[in-house]
N, C-alpha and C. Protein backbone atom coordinates (compact mmCIF):
# COMPACT_ATOMS: atom_id res chain seq x y z
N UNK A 1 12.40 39.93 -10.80
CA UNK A 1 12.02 39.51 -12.13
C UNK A 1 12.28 38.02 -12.30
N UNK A 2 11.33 37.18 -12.90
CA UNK A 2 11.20 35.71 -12.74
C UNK A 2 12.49 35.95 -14.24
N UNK A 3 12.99 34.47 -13.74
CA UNK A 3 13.79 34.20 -15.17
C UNK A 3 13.35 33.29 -15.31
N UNK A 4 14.29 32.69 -16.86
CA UNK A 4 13.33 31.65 -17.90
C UNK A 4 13.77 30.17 -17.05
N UNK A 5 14.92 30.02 -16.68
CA UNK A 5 14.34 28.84 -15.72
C UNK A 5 13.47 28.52 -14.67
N UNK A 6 13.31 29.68 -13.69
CA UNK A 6 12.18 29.45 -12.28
C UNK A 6 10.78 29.42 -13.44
N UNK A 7 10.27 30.38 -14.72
CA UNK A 7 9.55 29.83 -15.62
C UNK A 7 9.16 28.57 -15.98
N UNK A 8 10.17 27.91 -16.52
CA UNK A 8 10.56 26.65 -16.52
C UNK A 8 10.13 24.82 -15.79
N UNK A 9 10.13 25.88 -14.70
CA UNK A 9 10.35 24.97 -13.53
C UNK A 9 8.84 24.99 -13.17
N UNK A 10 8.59 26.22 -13.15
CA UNK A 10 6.86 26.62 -12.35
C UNK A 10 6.09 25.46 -13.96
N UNK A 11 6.68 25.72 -15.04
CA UNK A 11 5.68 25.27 -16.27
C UNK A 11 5.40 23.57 -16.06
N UNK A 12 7.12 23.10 -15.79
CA UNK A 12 7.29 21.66 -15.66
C UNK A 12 5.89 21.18 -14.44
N UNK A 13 6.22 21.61 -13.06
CA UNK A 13 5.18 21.56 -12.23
C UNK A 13 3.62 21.29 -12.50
N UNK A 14 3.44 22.54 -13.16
CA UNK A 14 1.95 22.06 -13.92
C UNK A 14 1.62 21.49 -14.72
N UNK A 15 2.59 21.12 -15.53
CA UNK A 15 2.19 19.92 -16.49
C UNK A 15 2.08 18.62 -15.64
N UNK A 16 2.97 18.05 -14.60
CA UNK A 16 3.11 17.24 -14.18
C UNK A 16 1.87 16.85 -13.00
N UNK A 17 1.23 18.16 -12.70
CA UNK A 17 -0.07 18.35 -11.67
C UNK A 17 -1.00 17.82 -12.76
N UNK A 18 -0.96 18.25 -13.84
CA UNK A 18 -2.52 18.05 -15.33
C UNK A 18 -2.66 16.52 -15.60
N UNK A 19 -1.02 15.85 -15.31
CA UNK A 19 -0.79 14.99 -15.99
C UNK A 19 -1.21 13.89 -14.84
N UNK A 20 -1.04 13.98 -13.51
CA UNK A 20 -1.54 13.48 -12.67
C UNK A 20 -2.81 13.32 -12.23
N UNK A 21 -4.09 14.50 -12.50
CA UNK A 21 -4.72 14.50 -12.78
C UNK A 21 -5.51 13.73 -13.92
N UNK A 22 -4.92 13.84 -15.31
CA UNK A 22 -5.97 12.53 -16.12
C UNK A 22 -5.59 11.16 -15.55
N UNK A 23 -4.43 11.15 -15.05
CA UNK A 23 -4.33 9.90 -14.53
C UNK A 23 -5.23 9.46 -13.40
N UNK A 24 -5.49 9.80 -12.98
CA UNK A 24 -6.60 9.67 -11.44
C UNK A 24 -7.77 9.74 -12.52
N UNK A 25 -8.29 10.39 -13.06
CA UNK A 25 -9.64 10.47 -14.35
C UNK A 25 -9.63 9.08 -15.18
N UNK A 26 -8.43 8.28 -15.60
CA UNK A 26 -8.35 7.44 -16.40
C UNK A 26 -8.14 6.46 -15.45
N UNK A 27 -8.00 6.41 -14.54
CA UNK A 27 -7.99 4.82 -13.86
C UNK A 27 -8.95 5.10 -12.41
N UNK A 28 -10.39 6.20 -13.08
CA UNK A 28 -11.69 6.17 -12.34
C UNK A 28 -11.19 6.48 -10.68
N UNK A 29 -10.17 6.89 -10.17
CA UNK A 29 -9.80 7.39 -8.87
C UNK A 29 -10.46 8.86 -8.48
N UNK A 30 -10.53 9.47 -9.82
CA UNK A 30 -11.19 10.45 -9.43
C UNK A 30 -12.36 11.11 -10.42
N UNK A 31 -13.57 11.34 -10.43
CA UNK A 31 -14.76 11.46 -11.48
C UNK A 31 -14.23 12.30 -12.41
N UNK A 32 -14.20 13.38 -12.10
CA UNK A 32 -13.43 14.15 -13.04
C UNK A 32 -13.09 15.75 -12.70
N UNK A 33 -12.62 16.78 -13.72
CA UNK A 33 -12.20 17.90 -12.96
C UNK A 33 -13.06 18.69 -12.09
N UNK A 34 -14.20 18.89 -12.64
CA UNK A 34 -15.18 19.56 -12.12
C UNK A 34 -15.44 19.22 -10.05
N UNK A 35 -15.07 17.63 -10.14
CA UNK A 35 -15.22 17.08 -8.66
C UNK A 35 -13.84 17.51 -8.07
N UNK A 36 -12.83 17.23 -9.02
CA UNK A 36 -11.58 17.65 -8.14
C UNK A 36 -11.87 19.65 -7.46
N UNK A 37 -12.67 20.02 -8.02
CA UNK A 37 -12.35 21.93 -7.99
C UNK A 37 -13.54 22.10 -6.76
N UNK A 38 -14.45 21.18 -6.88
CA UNK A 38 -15.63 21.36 -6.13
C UNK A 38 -14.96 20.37 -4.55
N UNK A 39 -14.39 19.72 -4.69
CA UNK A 39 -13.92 18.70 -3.18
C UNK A 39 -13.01 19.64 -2.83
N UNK A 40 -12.34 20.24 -3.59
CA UNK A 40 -11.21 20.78 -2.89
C UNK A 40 -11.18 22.53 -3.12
N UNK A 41 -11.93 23.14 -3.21
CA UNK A 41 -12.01 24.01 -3.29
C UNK A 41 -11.51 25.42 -4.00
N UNK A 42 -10.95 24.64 -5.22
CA UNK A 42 -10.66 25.11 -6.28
C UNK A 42 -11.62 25.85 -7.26
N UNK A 43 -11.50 27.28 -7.66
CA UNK A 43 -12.15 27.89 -8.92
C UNK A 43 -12.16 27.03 -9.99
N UNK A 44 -13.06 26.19 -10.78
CA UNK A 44 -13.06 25.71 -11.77
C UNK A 44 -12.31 26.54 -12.96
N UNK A 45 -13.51 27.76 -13.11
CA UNK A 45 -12.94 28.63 -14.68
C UNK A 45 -10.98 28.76 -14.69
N UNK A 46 -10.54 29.18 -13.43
CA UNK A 46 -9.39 29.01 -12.99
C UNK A 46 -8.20 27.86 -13.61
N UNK A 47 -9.18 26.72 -13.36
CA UNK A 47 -8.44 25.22 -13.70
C UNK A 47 -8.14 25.44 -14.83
N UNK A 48 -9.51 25.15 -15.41
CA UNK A 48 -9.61 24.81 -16.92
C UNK A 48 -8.62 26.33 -17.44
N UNK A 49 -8.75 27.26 -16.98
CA UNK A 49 -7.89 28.50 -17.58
C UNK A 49 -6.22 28.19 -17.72
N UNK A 50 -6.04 27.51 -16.51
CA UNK A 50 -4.95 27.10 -16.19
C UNK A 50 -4.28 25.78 -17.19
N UNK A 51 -5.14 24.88 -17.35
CA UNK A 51 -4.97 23.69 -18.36
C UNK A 51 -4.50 23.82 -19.73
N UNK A 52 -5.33 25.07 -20.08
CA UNK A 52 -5.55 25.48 -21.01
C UNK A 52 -3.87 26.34 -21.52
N UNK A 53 -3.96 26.86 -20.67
CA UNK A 53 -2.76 28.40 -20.90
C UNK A 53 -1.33 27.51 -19.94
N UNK A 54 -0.72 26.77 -19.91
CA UNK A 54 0.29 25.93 -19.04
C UNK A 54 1.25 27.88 -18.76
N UNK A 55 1.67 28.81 -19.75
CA UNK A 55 2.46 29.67 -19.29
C UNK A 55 1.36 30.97 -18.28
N UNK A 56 0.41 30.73 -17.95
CA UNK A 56 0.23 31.56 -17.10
C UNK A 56 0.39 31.18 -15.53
N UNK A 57 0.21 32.38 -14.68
CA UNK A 57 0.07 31.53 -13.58
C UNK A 57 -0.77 31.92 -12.79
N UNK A 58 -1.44 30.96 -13.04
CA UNK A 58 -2.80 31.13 -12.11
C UNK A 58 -3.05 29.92 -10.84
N UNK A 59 -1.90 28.81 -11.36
CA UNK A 59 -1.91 27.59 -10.33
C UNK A 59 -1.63 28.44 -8.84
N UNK A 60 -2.39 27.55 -7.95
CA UNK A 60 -2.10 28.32 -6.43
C UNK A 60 -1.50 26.92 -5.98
N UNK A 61 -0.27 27.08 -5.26
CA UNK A 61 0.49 25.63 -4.22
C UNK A 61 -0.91 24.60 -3.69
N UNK A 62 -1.98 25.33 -3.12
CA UNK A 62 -2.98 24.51 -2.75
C UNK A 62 -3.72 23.70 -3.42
N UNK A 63 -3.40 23.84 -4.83
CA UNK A 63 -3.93 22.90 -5.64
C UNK A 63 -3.28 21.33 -5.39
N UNK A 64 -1.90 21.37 -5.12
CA UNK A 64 -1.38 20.25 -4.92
C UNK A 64 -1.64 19.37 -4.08
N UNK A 65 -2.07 20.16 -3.17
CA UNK A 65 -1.98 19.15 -1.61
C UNK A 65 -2.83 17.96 -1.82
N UNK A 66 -4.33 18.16 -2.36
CA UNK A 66 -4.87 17.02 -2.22
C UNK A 66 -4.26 15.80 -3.17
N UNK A 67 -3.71 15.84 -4.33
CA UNK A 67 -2.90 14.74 -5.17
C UNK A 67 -2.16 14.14 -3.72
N UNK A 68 -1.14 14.91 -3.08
CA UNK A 68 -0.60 13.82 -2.52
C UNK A 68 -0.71 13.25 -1.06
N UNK A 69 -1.99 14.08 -0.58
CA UNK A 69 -2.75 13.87 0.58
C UNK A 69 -3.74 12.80 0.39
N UNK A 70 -4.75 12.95 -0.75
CA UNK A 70 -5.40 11.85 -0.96
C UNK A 70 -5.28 10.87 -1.65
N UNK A 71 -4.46 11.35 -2.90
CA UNK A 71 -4.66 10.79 -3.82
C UNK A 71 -3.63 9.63 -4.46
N UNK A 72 -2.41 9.77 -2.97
CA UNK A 72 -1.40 8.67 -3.62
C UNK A 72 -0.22 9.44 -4.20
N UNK A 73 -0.30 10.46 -4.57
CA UNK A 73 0.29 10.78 -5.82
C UNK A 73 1.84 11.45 -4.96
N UNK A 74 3.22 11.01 -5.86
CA UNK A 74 4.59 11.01 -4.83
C UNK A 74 5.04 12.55 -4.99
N UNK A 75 5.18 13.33 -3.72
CA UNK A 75 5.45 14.87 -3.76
C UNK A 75 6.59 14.89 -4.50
N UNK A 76 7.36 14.24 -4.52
CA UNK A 76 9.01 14.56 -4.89
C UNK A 76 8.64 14.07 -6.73
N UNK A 77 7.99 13.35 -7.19
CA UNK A 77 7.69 13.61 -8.39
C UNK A 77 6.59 14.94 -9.07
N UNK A 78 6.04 14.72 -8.14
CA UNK A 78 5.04 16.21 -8.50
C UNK A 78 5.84 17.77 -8.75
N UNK A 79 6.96 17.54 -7.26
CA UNK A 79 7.63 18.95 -8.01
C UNK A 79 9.07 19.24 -8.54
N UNK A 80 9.70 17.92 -8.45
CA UNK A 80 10.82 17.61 -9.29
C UNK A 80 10.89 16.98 -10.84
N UNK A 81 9.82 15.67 -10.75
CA UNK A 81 9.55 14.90 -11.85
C UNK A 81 10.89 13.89 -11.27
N UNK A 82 11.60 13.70 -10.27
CA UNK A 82 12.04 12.48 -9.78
C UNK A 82 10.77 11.43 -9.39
N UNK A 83 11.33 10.24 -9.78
CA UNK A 83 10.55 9.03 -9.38
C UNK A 83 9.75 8.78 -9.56
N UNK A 84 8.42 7.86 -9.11
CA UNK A 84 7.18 7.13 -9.64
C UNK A 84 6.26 8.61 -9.46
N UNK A 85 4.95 8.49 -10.31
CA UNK A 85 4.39 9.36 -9.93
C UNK A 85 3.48 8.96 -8.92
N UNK A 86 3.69 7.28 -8.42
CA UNK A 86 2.83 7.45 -7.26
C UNK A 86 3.86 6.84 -5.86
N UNK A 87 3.63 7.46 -4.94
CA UNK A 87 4.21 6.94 -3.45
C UNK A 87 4.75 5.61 -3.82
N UNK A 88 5.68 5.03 -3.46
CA UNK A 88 6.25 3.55 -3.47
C UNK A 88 5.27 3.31 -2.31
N UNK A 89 5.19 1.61 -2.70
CA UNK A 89 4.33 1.11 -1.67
C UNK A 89 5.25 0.82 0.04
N UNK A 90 4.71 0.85 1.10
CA UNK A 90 5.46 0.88 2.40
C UNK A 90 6.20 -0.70 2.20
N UNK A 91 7.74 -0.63 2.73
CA UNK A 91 8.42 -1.52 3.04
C UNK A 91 7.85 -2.54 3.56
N UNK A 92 7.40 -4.57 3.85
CA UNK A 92 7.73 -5.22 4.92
C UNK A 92 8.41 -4.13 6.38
N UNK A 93 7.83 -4.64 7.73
CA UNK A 93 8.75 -4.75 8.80
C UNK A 93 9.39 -5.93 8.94
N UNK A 94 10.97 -5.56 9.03
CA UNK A 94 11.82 -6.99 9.18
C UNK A 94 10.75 -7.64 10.62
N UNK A 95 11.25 -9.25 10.92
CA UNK A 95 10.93 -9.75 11.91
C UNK A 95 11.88 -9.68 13.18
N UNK A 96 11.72 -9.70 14.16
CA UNK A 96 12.30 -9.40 15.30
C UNK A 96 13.53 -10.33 15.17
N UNK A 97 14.71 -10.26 15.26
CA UNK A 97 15.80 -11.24 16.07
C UNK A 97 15.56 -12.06 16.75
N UNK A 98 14.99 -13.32 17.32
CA UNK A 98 14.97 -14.13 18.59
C UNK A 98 14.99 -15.28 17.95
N UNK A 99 14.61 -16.26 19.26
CA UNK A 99 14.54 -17.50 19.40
C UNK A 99 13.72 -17.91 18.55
N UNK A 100 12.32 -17.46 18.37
CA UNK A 100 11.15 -18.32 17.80
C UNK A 100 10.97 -17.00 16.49
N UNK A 101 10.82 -17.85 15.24
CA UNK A 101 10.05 -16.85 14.47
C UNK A 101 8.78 -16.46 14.72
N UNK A 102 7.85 -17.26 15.33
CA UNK A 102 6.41 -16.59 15.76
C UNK A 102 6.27 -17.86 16.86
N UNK A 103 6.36 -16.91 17.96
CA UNK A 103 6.61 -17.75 19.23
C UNK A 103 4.96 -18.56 19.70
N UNK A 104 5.31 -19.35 20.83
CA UNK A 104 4.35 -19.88 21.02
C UNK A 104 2.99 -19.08 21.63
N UNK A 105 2.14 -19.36 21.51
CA UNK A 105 0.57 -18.50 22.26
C UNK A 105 0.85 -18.70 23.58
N UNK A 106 0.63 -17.83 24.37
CA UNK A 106 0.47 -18.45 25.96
C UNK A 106 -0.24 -18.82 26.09
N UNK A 107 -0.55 -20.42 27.40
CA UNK A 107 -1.55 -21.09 27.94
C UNK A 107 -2.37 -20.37 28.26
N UNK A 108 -3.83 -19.93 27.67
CA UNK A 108 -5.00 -19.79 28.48
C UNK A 108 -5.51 -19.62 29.74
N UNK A 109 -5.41 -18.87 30.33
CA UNK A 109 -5.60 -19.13 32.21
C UNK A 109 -7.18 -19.31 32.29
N UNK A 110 -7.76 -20.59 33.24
CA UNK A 110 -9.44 -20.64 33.31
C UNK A 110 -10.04 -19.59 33.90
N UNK A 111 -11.14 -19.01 33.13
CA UNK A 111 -12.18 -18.51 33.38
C UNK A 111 -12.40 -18.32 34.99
N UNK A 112 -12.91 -17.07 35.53
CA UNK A 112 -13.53 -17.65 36.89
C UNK A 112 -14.88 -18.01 36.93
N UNK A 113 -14.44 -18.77 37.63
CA UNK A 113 -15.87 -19.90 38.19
C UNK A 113 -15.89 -21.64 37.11
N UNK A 114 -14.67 -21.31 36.43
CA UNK A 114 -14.57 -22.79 35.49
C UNK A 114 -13.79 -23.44 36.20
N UNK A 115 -13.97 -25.03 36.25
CA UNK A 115 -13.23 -25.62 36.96
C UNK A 115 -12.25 -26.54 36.33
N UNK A 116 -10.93 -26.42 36.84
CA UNK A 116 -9.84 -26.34 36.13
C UNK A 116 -9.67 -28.12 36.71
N UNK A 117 -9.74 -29.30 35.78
CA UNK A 117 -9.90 -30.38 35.58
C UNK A 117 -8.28 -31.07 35.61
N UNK A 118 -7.66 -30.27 34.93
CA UNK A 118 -6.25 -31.18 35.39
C UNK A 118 -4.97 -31.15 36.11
N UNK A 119 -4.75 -32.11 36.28
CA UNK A 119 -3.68 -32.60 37.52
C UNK A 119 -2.82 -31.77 37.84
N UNK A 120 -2.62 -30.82 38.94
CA UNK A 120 -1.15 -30.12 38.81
C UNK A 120 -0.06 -30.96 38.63
């Protein structure tokens, strides 16, 4: 028997999936629901049933994947509500330790059949 927190928790989830959703709709990332159910293979009547009714459950886990497969969108906010709702952008790679910060090009070796003009 579900209790009122795993309730809770499943409700938080889908709000935070709906809410991610107009966001991708409002900053034109994604056309709109009808494309999200049809790309990804989602029952529309389903969605909208789902949008509609937040305490039922009709959401399937596979609804999620594409938000944070395609769409940017950060897993650990999707099912916690920790952190940005989108991926932090990737770190800089530090630069290597050495001698040269961006070392010199190596000399060119001539072509064959070019004739190599200066003096050893």
């Amino acid at each position: 028997m579900r209790t009122e927190e795993s309730r809770a928790i499943d409700n938080a989830i889908k709000k935070r999936f709906f809410e991610a959703i107009g966001m991708l709709m409002a900053s034109k990332a994604l056309r709109g629901r009808q494309t999200y159910c049809r790309l990804h293979d989602i029952n529309k009547r389903h969605f909208y049933e789902q949008e509609k009714n937040i305490e039922k459950a009709i959401l399937k886990p596979y609804w999620l994947v594409p938000l944070v497969a395609y769409y940017n969108i950060n897993a650990e906010w999707l099912l916690t509500g920790k952190g940005g709702m989108f991926k932090p952008a990737p770190k800089p790679r530090k630069e290597r330790a050495g001698r040269y910060k961006n070392p010199p090009a190596p000399a060119a070796a001539p072509l064959q059949g070019e004739l190599n003009l200066e003096e050893p």
